[in-house]
C-alpha atoms as a PDB file:
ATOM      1  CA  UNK A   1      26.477  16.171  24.448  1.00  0.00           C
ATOM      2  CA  UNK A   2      25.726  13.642  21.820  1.00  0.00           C
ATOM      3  CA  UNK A   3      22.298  14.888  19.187  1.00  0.00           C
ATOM      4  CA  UNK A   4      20.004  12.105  18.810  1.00  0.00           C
ATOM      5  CA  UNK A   5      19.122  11.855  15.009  1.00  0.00           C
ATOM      6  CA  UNK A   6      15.296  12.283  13.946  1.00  0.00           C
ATOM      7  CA  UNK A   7      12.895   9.291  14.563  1.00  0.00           C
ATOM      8  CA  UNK A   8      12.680   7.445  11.240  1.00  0.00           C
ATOM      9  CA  UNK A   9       8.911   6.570  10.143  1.00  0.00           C
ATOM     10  CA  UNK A  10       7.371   3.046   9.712  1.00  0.00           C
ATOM     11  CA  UNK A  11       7.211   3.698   5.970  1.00  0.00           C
ATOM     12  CA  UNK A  12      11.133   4.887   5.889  1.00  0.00           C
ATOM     13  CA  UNK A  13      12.693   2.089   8.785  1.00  0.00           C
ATOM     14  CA  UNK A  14      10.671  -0.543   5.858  1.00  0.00           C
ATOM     15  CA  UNK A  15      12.013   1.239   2.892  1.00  0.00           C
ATOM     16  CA  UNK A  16      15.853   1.126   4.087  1.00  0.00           C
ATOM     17  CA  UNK A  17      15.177  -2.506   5.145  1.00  0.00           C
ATOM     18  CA  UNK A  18      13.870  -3.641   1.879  1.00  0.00           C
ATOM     19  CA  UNK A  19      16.861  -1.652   0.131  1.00  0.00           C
ATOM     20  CA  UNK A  20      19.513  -3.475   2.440  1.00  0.00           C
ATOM     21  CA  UNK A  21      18.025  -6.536   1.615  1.00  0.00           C
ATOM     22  CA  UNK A  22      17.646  -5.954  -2.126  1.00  0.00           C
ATOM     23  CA  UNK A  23      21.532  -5.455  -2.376  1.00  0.00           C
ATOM     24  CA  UNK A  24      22.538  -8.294  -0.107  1.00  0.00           C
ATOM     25  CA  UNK A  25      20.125 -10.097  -2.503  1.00  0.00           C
ATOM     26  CA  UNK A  26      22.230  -8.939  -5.371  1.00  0.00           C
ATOM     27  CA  UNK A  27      25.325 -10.481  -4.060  1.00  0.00           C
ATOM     28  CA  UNK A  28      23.739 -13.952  -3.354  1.00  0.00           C
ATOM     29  CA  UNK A  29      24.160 -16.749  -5.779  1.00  0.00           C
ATOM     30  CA  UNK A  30      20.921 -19.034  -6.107  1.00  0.00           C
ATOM     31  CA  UNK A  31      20.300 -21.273  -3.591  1.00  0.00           C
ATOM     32  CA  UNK A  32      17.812 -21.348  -0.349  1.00  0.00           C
ATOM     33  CA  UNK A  33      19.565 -18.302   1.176  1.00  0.00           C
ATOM     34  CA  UNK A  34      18.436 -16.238  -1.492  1.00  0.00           C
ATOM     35  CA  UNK A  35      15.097 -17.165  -2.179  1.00  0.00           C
ATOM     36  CA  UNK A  36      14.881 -16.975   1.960  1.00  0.00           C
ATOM     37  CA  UNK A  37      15.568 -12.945   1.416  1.00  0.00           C
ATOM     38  CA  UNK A  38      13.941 -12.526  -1.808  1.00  0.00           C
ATOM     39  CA  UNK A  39      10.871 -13.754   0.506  1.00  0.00           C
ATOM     40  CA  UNK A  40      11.739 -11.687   3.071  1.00  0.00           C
ATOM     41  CA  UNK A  41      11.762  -8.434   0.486  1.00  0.00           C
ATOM     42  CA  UNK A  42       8.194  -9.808  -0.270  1.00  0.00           C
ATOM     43  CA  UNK A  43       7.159  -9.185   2.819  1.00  0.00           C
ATOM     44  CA  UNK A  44       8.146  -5.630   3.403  1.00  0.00           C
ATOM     45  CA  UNK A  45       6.369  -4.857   0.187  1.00  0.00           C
ATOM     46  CA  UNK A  46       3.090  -6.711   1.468  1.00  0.00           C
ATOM     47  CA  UNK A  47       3.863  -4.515   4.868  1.00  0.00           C
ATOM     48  CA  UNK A  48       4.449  -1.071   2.959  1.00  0.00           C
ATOM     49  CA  UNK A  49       1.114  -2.276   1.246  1.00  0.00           C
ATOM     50  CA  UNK A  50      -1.355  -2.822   4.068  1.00  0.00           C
ATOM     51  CA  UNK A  51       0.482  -0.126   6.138  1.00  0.00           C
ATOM     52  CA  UNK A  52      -0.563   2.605   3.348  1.00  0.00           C
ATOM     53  CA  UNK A  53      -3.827   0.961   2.975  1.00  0.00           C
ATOM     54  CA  UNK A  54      -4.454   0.950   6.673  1.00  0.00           C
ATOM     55  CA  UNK A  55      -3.248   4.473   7.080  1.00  0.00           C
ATOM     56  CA  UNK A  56      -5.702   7.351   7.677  1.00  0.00           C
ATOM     57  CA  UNK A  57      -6.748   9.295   4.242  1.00  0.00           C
ATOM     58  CA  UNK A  58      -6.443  12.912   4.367  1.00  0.00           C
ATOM     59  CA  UNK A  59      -9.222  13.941   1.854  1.00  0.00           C
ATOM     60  CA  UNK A  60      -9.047  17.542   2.189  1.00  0.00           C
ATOM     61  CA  UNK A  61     -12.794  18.076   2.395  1.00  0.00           C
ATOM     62  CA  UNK A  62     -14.522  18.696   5.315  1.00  0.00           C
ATOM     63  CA  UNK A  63     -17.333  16.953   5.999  1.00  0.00           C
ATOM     64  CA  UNK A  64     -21.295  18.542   5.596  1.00  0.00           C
END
């Protein structure tokens, strides 16, 4: 029987995506194709952002 592999997190599935994207990037010569994923890398990073600002703190203090 085949294992299924761990569920990935938001913050990891955006991670690998922006580090796929960064090395296709690195391949790309300029042009509209590249600044089309260098935009798209922009946007996981604005994602990543909000997601960790959205994201429920853990304080470690209880509350009186």
């Amino acid at each position: 029987m085949r294992r299924r592999s761990e569920p990935h997190t938001f913050e990891q599935r955006l991670n690998a995506q922006r580090l796929r994207l960064e090395h296709e990037l690195a391949g790309l010569p300029d042009g509209s194709e590249r600044d089309a994923v260098a935009a798209r890398i922009e946007q996981l990073q604005t994602a990543a952002a909000m997601y960790d600002f959205l994201s429920p703190r853990d304080t470690g203090a209880a509350a009186s």
